[in-house]
Protein backbone atom coordinates (compact mmCIF):
# COMPACT_ATOMS: atom_id res chain seq x y z
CA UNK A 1 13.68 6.68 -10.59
CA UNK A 2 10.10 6.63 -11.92
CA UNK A 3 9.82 2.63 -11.05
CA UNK A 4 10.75 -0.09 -8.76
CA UNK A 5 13.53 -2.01 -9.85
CA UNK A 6 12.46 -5.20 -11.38
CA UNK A 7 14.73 -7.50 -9.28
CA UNK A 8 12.07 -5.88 -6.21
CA UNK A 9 9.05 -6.85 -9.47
CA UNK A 10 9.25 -11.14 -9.12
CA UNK A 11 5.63 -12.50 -10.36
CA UNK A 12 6.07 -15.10 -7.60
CA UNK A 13 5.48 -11.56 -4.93
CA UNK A 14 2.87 -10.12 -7.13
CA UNK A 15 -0.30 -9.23 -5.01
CA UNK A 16 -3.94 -10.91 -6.32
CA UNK A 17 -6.10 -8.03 -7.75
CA UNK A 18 -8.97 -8.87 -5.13
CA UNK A 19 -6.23 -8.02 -2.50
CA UNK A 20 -5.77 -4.31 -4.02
CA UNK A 21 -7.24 -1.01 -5.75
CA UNK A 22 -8.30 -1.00 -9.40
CA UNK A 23 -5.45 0.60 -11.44
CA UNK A 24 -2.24 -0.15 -8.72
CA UNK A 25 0.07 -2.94 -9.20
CA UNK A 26 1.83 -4.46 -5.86
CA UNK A 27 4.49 -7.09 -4.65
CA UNK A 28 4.51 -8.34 -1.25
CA UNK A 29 7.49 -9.80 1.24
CA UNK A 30 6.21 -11.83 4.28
CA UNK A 31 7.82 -11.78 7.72
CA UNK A 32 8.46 -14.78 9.63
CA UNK A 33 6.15 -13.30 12.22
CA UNK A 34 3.35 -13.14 10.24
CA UNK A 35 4.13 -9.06 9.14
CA UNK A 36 4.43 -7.99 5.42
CA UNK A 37 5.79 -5.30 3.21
CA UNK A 38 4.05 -4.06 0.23
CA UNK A 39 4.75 -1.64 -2.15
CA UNK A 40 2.15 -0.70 -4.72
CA UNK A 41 2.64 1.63 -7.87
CA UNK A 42 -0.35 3.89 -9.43
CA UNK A 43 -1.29 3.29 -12.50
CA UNK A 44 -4.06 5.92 -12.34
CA UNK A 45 -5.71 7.80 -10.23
CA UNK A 46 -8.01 6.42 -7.77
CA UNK A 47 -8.66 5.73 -4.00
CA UNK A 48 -9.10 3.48 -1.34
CA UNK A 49 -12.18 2.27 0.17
CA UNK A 50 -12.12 3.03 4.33
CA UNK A 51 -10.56 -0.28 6.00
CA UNK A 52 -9.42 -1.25 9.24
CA UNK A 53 -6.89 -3.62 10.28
CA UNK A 54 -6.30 -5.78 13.66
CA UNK A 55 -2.24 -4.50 13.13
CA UNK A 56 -0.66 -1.26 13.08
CA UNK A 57 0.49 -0.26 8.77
CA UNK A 58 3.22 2.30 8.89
CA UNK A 59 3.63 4.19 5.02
CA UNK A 60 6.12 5.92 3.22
CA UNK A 61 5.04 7.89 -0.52
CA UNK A 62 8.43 7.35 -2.79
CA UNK A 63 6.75 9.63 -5.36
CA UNK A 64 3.56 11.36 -5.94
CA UNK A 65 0.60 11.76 -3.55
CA UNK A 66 -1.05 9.53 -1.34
CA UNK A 67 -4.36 11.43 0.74
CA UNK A 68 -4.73 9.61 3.87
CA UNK A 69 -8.91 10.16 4.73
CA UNK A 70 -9.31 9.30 8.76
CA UNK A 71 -12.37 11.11 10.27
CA UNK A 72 -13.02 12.35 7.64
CA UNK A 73 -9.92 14.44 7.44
CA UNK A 74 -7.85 14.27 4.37
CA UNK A 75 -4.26 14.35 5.04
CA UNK A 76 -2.08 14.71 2.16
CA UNK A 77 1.56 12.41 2.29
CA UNK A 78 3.63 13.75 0.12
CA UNK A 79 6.86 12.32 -1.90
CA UNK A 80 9.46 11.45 1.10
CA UNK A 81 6.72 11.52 3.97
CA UNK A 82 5.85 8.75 6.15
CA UNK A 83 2.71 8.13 8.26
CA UNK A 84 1.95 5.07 11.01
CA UNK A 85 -1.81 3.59 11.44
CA UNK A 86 -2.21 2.57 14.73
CA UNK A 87 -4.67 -0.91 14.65
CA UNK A 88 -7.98 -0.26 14.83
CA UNK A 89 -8.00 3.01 12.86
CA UNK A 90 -10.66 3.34 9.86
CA UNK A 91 -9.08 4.59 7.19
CA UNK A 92 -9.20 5.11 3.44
CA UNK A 93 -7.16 7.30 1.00
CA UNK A 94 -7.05 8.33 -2.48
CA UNK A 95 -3.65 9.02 -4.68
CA UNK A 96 -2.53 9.98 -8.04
CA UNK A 97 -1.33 8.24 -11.15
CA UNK A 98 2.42 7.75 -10.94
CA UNK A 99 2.20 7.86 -7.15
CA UNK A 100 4.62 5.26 -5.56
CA UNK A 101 4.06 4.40 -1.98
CA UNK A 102 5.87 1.26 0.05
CA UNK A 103 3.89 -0.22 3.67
CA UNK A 104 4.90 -2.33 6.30
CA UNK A 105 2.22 -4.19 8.10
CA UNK A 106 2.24 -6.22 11.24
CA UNK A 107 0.44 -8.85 10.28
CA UNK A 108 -0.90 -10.20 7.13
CA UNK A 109 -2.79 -7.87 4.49
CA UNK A 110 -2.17 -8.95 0.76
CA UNK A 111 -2.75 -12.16 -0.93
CA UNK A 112 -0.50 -12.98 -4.04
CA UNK A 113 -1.60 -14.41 -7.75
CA UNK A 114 -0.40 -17.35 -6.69
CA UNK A 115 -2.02 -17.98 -3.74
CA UNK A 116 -4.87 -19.16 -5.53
């Protein structure tokens, strides 16, 4: 598979531009506890200005290449690799075009279009 299904692709879950890298389109589930999941596809290639969040993320890269960048070390997570952010962590991260990655987030990071 080169795509998400489109069942998983509902413009109701679709996350707000401001709330995500140029070039990446993303859908969002929320949690009843306040956590989401997010999965984003590349459109190009680009990055990820260094964030931090007040929850732990945990990743997985379906396809492609996502560089992690914490400390200034790049770590590379390749198709089928997973990596956890524990709170409080700056990080940033730069991936390819047709790079595929889906997140889990324990508490609230994306805003959809229709939030407003």
């Amino acid at each position: 598979m080169n795509d998400f299904p489109n069942f998983m692709k509902n413009p109701l879950n679709k996350i707000a531009a401001q709330s995500q890298s140029k070039g990446i389109e993303g859908y969002v589930f929320d949690g009843i506890d306040g956590s989401q999941m997010a999965y984003w596809t590349c459109h190009e290639d680009g990055f990820s200005k260094e964030h931090v969040h007040d929850y732990d993320e945990y990743m997985i890269v379906v396809q492609g290449l996502y560089t992690l960048i914490i400390n200034g070390e790049k770590i590379p997570v390749k198709s089928g690799e997973e990596y956890y952010i524990q709170k409080g962590i700056p990080h940033a991260g730069e991936f390819l075009a047709s790079t595929r990655t889906i997140h889990a987030f324990g508490g609230k990071r994306a805003k959809r279009v229709t939030d407003g």
